[in-house]
C-alpha atoms as a PDB file:
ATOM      1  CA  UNK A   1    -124.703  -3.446 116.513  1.00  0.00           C
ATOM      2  CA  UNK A   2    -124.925  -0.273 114.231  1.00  0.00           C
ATOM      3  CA  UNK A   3    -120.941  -0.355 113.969  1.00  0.00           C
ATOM      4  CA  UNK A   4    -121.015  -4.208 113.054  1.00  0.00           C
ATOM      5  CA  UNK A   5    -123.724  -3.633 109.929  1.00  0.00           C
ATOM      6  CA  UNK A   6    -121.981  -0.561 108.888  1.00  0.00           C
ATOM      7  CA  UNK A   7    -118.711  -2.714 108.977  1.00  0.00           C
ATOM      8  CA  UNK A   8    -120.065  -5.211 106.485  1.00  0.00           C
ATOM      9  CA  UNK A   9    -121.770  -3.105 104.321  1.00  0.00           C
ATOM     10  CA  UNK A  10    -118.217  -1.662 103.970  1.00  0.00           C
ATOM     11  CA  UNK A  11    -116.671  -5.237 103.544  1.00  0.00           C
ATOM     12  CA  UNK A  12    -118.961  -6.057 100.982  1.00  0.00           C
ATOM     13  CA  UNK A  13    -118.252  -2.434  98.926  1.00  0.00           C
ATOM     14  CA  UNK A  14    -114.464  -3.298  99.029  1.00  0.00           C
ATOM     15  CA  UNK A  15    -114.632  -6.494  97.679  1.00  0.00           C
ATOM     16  CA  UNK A  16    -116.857  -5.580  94.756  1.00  0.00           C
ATOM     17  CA  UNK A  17    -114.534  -2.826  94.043  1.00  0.00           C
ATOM     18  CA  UNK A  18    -111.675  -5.268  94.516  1.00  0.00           C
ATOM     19  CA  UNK A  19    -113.424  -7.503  91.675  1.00  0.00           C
ATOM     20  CA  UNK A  20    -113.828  -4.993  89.201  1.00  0.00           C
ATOM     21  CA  UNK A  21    -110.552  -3.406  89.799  1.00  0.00           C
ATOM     22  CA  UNK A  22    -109.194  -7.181  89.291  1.00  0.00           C
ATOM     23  CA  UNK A  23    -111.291  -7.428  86.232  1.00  0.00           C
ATOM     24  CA  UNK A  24    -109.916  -3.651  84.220  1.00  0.00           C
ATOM     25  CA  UNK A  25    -106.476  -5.101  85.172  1.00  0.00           C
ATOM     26  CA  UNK A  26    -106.970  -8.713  83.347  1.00  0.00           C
ATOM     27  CA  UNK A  27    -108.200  -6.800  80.484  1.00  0.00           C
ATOM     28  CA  UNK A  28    -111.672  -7.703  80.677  1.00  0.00           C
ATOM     29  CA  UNK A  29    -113.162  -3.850  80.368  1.00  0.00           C
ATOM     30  CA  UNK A  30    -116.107  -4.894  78.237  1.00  0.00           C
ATOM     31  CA  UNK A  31    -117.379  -7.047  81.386  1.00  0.00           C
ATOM     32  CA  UNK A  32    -116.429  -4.441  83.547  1.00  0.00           C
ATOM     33  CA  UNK A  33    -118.087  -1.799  82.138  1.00  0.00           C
ATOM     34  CA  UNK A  34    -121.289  -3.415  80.578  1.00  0.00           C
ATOM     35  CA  UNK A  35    -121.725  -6.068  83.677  1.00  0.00           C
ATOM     36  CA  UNK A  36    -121.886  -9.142  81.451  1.00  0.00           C
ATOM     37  CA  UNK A  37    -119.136 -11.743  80.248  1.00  0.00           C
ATOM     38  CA  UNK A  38    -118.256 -11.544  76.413  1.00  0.00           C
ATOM     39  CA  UNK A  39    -118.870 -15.081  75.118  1.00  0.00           C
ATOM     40  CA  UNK A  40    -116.203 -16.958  73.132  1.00  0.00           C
ATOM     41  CA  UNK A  41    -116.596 -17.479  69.594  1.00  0.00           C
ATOM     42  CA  UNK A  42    -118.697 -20.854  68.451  1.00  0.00           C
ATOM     43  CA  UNK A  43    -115.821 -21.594  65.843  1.00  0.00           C
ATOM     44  CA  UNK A  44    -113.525 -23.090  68.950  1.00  0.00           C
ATOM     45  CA  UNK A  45    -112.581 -26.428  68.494  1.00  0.00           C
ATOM     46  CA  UNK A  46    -115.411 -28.470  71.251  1.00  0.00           C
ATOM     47  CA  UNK A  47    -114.199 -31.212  72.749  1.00  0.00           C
ATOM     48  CA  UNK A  48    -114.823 -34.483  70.883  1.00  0.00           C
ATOM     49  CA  UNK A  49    -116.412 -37.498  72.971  1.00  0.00           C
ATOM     50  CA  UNK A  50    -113.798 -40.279  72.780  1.00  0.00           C
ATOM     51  CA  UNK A  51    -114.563 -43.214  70.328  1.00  0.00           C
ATOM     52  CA  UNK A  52    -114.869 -46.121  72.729  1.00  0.00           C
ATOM     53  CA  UNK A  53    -117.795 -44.596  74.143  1.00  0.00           C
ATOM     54  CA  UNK A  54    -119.122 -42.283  77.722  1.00  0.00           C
ATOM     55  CA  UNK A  55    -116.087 -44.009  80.503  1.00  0.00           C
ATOM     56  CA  UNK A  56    -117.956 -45.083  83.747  1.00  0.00           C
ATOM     57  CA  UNK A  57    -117.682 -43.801  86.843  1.00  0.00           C
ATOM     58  CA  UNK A  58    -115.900 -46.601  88.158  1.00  0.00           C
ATOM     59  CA  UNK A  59    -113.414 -46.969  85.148  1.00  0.00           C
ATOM     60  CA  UNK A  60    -112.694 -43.471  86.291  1.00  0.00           C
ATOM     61  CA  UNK A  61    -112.502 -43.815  89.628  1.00  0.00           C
ATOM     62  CA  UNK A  62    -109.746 -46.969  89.241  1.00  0.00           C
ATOM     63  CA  UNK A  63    -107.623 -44.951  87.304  1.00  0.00           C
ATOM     64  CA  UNK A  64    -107.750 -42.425  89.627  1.00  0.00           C
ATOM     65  CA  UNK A  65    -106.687 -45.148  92.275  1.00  0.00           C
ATOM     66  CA  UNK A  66    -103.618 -46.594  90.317  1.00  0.00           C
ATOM     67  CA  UNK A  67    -102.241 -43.173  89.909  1.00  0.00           C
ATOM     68  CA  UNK A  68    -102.444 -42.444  93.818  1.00  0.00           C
ATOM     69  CA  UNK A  69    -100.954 -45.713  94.277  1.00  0.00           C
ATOM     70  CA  UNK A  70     -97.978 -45.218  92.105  1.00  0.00           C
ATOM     71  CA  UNK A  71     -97.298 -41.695  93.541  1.00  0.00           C
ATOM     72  CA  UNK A  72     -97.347 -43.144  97.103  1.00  0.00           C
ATOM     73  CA  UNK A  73     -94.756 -46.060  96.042  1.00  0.00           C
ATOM     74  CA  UNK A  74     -92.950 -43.054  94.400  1.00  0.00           C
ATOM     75  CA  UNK A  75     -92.833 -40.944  97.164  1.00  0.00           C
ATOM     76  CA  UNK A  76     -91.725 -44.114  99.151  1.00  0.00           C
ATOM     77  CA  UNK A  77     -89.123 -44.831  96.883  1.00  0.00           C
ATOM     78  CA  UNK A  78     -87.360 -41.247  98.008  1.00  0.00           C
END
């Protein structure tokens, strides 16, 4: 029982080390070394809502359908 703590307390050491190791090598040193994420700069470009208005659900879901569709008669076509 002993053994199987001690292995996940190891587990759980070698992935945090694996994260921060992943993090120096992305180039994110600031987050690695201070523990917090730097936040992006509020002169971005945000995403505009769209003119026509907030799309539904449902206008969402059917074009979600029609694509499907058309890949599958795609695929069939091959």
């Amino acid at each position: 029982m002993r053994q199987m703590f001690e292995l996940i307390i190891l587990c759980v050491i070698a992935l945090a080390v694996g994260y921060w190791a992943t993090l120096w090598l992305m180039g994110r040193r600031n987050d690695v070394l201070h523990g917090h994420f730097v936040q992006t700069d509020a002169r971005e470009p945000q995403a505009e809502p769209s003119p026509a208005g907030p799309v539904s659900r449902a206008d969402t879901l059917q074009a979600l359908l029609t694509s499907i569709e058309q890949d599958l008669k795609n695929a069939a076509q091959l």
